[in-house]
C-alpha atoms as a PDB file:
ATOM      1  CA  UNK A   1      79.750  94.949 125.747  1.00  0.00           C
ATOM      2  CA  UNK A   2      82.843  93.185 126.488  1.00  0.00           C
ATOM      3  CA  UNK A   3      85.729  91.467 124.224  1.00  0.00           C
ATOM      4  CA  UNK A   4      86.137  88.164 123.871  1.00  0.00           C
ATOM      5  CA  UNK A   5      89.703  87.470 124.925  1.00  0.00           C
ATOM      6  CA  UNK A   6      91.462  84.802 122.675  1.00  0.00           C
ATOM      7  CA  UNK A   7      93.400  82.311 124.855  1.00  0.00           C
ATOM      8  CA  UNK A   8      95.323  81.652 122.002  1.00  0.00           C
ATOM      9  CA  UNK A   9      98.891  82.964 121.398  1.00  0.00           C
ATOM     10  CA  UNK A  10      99.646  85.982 118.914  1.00  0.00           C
ATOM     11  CA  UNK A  11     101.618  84.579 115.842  1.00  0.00           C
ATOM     12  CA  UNK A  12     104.879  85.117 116.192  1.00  0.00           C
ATOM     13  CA  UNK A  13     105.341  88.009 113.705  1.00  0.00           C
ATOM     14  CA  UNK A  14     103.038  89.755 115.751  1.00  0.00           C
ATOM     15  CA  UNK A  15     104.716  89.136 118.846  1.00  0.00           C
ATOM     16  CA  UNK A  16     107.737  90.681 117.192  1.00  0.00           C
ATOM     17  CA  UNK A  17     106.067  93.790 115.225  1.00  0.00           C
ATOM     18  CA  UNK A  18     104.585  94.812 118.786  1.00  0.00           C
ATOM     19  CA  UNK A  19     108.283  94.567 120.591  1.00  0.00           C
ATOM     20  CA  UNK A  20     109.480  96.502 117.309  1.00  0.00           C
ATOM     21  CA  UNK A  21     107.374  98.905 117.571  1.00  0.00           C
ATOM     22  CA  UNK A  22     107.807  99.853 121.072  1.00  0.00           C
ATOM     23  CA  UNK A  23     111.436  99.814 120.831  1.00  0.00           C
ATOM     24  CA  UNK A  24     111.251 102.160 117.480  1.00  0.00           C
ATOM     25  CA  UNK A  25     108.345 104.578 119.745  1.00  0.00           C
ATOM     26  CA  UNK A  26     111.124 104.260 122.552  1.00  0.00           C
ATOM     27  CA  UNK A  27     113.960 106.006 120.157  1.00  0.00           C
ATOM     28  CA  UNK A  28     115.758 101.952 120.222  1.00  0.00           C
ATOM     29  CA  UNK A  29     116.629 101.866 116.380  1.00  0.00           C
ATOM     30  CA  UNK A  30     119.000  99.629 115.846  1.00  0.00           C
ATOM     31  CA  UNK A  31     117.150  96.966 118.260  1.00  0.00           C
ATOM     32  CA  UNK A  32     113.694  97.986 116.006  1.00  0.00           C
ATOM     33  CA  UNK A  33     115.480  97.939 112.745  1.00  0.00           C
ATOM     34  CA  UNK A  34     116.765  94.222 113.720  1.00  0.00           C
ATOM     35  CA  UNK A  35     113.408  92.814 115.217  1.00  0.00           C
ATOM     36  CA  UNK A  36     111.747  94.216 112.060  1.00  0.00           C
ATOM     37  CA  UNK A  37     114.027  92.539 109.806  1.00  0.00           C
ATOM     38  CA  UNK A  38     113.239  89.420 111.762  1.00  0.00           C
ATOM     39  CA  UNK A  39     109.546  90.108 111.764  1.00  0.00           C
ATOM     40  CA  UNK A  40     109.541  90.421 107.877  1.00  0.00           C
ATOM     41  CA  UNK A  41     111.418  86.731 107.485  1.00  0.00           C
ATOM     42  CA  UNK A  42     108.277  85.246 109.594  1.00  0.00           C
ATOM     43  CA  UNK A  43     105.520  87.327 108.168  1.00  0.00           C
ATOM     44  CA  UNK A  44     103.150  85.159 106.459  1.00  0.00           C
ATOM     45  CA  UNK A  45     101.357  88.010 104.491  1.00  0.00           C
ATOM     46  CA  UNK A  46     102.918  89.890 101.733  1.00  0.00           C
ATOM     47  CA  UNK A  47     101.929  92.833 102.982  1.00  0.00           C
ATOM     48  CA  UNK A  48     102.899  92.096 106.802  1.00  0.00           C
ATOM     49  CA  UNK A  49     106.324  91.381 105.116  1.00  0.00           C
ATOM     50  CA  UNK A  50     106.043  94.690 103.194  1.00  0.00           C
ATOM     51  CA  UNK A  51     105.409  96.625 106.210  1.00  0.00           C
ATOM     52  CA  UNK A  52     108.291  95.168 108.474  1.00  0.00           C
ATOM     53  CA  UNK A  53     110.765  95.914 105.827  1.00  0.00           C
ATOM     54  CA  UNK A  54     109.347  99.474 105.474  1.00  0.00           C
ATOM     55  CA  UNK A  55     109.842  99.975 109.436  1.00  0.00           C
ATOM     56  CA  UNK A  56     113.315  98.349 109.065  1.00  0.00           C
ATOM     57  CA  UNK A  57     114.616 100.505 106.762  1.00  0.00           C
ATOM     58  CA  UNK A  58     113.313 103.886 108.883  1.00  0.00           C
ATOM     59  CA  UNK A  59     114.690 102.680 111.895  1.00  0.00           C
ATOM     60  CA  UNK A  60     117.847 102.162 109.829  1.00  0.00           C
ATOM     61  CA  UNK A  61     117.781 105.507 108.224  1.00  0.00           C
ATOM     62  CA  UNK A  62     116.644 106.751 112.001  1.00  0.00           C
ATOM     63  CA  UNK A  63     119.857 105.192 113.449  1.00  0.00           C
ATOM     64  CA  UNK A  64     122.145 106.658 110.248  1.00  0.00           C
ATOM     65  CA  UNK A  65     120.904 110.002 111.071  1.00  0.00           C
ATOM     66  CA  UNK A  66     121.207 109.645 114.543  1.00  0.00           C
ATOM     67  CA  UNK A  67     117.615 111.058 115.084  1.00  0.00           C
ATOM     68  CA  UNK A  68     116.611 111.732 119.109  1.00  0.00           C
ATOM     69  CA  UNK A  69     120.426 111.840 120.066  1.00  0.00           C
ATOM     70  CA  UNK A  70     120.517 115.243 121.950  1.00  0.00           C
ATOM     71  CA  UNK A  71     124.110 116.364 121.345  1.00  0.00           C
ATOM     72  CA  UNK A  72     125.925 118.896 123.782  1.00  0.00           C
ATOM     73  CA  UNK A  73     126.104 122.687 122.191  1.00  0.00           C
ATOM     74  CA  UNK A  74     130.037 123.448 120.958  1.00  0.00           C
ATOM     75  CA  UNK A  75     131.246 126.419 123.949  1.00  0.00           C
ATOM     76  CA  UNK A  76     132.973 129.241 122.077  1.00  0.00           C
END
């Protein structure tokens, strides 16, 4: 059984959660943490806006602790 397709466009917090998620799954923190900071300010639903400010604030903490940067070993 197929899925209807909706011709109609995503809201726009949507739009933005999916680009902030696939920059935060592509290691792009400080672009995620600002799109989801953005994405909370339109969300509509408490909880939407609960969730983008989660994200935000681990991408933040991501970028802080510079996680996925592969850093050359020290020679001795």
């Amino acid at each position: 059984m197929k899925k209807a397709i909706s011709l109609q466009k995503p809201m726009p917090y949507m739009r933005l959660a999916r680009i902030a998620a696939e920059a935060e799954n592509a290691g792009a923190y400080g672009f995620a943490a600002a799109a989801w900071k953005t994405a909370a300010g339109l969300a509509l639903r408490e909880s939407n806006r609960q969730w983008a400010e989660e994200r935000c604030a681990l991408c933040e903490n991501a970028l802080r602790r510079e996680w996925g940067v592969i850093k050359p070993e020290k020679e001795k």
